[in-house]
N, C-alpha and C. Protein backbone atom coordinates (compact mmCIF):
# COMPACT_ATOMS: atom_id res chain seq x y z
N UNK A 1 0.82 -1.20 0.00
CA UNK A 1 0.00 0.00 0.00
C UNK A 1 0.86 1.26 0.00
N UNK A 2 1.93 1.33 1.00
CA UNK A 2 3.22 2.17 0.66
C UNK A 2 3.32 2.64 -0.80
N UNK A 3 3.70 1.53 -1.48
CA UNK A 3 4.47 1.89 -2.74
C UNK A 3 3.44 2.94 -3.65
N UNK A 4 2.14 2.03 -3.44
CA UNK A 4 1.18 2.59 -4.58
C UNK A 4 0.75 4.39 -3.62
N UNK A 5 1.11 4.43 -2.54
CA UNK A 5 0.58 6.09 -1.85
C UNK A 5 1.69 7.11 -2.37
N UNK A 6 2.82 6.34 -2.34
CA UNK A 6 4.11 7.11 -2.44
C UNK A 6 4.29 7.69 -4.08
N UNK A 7 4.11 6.73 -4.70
CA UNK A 7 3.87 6.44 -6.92
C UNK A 7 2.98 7.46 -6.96
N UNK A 8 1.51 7.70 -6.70
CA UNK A 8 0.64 8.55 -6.69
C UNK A 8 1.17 10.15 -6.20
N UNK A 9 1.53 10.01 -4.86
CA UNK A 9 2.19 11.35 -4.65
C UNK A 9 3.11 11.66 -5.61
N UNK A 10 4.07 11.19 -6.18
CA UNK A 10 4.83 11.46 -7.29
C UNK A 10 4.27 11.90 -8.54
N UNK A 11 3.41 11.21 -8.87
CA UNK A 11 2.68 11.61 -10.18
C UNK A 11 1.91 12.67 -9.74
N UNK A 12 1.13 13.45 -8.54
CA UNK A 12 0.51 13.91 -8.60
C UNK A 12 1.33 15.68 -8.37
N UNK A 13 2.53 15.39 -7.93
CA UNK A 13 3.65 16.68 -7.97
C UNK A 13 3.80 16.82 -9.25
N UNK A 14 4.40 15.92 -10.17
CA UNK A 14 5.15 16.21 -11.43
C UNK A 14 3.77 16.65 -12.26
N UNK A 15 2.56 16.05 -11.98
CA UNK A 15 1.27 16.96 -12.97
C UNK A 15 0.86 18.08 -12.35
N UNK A 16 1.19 18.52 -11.35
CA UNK A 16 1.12 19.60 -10.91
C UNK A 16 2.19 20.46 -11.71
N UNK A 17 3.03 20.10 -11.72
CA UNK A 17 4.49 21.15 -11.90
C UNK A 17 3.97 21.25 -13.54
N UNK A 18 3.62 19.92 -14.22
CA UNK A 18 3.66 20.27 -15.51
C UNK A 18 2.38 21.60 -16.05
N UNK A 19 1.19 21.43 -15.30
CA UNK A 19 0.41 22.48 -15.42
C UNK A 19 0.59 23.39 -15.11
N UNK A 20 1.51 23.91 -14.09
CA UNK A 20 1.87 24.99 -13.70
C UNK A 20 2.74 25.25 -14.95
N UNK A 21 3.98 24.73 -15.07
CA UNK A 21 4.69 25.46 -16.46
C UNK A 21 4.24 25.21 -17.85
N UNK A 22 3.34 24.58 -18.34
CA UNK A 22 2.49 24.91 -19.05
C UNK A 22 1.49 26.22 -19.15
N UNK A 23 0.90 25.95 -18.18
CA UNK A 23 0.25 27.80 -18.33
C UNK A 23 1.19 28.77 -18.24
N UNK A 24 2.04 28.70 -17.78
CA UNK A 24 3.27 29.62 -17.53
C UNK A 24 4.03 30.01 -18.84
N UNK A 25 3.82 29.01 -19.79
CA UNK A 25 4.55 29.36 -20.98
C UNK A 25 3.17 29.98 -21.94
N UNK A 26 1.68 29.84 -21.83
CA UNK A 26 1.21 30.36 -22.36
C UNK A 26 0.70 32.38 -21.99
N UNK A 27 0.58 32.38 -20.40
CA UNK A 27 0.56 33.32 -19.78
C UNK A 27 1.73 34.54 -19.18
N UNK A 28 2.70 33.42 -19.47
CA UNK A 28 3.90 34.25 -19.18
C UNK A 28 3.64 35.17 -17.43
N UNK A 29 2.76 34.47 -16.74
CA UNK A 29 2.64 34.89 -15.05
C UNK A 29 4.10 34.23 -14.66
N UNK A 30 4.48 35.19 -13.60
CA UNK A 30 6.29 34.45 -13.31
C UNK A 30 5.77 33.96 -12.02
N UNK A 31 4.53 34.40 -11.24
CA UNK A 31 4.67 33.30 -10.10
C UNK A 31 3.79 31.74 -10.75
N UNK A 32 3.63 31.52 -11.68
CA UNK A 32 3.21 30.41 -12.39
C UNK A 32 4.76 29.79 -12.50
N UNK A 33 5.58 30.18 -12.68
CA UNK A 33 7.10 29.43 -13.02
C UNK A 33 7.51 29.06 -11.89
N UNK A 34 7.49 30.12 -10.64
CA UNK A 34 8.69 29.59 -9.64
C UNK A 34 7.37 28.46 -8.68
N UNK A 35 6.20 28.51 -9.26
CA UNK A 35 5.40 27.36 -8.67
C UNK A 35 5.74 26.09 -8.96
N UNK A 36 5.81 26.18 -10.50
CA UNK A 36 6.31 25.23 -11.57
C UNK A 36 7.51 24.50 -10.21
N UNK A 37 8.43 25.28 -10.71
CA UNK A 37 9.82 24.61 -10.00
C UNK A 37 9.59 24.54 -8.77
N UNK A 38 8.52 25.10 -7.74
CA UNK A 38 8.11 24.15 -6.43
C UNK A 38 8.11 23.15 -6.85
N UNK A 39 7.13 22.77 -7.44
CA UNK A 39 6.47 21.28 -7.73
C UNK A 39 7.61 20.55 -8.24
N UNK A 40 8.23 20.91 -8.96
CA UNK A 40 9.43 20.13 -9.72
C UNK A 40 10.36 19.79 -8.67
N UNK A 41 10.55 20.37 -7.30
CA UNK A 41 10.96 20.12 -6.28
C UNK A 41 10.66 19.21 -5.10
N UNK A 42 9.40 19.78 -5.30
CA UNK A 42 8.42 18.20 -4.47
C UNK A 42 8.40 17.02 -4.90
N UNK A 43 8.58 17.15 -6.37
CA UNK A 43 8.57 15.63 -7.27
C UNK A 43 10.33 15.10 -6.92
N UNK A 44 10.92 15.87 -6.84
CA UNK A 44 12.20 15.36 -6.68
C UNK A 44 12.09 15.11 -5.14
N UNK A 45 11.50 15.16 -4.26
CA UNK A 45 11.33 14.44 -2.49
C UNK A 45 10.51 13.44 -2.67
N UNK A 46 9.33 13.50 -3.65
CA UNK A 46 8.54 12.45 -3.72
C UNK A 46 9.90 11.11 -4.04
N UNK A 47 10.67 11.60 -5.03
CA UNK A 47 11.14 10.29 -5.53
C UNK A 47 12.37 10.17 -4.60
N UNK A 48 12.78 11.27 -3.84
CA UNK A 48 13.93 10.29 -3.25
C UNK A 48 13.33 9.75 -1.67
N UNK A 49 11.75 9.79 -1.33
CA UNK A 49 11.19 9.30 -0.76
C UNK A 49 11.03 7.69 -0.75
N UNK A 50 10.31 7.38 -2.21
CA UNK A 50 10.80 6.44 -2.53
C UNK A 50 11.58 5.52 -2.88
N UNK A 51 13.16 6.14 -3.19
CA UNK A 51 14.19 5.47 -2.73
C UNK A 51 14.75 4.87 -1.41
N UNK A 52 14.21 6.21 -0.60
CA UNK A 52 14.74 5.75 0.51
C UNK A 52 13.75 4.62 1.42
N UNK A 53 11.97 4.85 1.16
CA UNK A 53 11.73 3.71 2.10
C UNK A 53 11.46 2.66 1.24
N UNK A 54 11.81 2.67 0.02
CA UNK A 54 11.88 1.55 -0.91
C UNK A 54 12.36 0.56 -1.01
N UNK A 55 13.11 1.43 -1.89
CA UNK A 55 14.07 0.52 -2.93
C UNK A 55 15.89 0.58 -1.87
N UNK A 56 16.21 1.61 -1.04
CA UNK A 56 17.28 1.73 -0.14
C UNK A 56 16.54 1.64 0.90
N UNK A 57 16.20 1.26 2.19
CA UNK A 57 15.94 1.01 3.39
C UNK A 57 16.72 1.45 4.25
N UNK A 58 17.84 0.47 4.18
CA UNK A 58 19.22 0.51 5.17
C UNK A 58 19.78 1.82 4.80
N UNK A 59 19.86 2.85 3.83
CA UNK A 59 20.12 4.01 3.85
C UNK A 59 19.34 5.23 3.98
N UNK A 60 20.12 6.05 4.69
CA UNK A 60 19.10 7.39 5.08
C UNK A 60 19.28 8.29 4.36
N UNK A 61 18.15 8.57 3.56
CA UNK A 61 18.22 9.65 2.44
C UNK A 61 17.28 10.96 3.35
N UNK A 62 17.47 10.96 4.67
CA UNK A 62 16.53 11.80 5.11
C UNK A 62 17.12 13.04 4.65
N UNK A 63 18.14 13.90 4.75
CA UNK A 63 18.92 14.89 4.52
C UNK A 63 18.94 15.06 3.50
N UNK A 64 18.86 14.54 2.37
CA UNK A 64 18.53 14.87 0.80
C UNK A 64 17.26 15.42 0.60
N UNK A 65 16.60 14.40 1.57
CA UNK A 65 15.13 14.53 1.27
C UNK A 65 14.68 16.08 1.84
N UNK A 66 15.09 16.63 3.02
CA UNK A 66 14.94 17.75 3.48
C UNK A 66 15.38 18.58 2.75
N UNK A 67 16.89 18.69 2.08
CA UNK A 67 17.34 19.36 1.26
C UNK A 67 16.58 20.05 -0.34
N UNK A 68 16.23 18.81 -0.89
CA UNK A 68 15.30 18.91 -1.84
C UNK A 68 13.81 19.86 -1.46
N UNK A 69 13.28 19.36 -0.09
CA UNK A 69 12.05 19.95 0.19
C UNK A 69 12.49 21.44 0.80
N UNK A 70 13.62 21.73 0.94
CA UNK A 70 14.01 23.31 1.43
C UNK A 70 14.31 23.81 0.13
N UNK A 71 14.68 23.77 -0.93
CA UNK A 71 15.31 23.96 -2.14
C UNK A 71 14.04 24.65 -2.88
N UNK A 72 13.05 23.81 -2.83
CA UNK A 72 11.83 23.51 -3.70
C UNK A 72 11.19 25.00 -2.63
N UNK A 73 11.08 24.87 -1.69
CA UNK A 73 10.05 26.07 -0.89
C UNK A 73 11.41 27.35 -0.76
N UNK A 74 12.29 27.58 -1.21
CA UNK A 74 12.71 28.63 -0.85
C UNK A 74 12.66 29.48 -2.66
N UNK A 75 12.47 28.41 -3.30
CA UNK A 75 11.82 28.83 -5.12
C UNK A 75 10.77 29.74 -4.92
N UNK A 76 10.13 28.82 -4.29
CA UNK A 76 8.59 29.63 -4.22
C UNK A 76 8.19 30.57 -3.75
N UNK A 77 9.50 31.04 -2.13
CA UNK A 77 9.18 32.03 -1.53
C UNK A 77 10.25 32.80 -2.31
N UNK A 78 11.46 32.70 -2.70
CA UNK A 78 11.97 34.04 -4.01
C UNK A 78 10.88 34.54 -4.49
N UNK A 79 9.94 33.38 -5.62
CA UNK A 79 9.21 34.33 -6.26
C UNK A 79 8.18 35.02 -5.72
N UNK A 80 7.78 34.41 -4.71
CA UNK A 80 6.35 35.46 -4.12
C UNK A 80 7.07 36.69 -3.45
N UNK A 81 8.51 36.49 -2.99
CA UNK A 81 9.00 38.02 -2.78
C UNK A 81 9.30 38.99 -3.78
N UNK A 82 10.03 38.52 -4.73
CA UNK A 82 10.70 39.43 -5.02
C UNK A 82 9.70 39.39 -6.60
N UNK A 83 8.84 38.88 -7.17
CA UNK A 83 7.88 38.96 -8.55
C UNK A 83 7.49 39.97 -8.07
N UNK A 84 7.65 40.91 -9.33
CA UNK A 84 6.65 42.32 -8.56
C UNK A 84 5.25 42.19 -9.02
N UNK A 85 5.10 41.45 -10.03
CA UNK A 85 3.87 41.48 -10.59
C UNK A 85 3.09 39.96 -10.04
């Protein structure tokens, strides 16, 4: 049940991210982009989520995993600061 909650969360970041930079390339909104690359950030924790209680066990990808999820939210808060529009 793991695998299939964890697969879903993954797919459901990366179709997030893709709709976000999809409208983003038709609207040209810039907080539509640095949302984009949230999500593209979350999809990258989703999956090293699943490495780690996966497919690696015996290794701790917790610190990547935080890394990635600080990476991804400090995108998002650049752009909601500093987008003037």
């Amino acid at each position: 049940m793991a695998q299939t909650i964890y697969g879903l969360c993954t797919l459901t970041s990366l179709a997030c991210a893709w709709m976000l930079l999809t409208r983003y390339r038709r609207n040209g909104v810039r907080l539509l982009f640095w949302s984009g690359l949230c999500f593209i950030g979350m999809s990258v924790n989703n999956v090293l989520l699943v490495l780690d209680k996966l497919v690696f066990p015996q290794v701790d990808l917790l610190p990547l995993r935080l890394a990635s999820a600080l990476v991804a939210l400090l995108l998002l808060l650049y752009g909601l600061i500093y987008e003037d529009k």
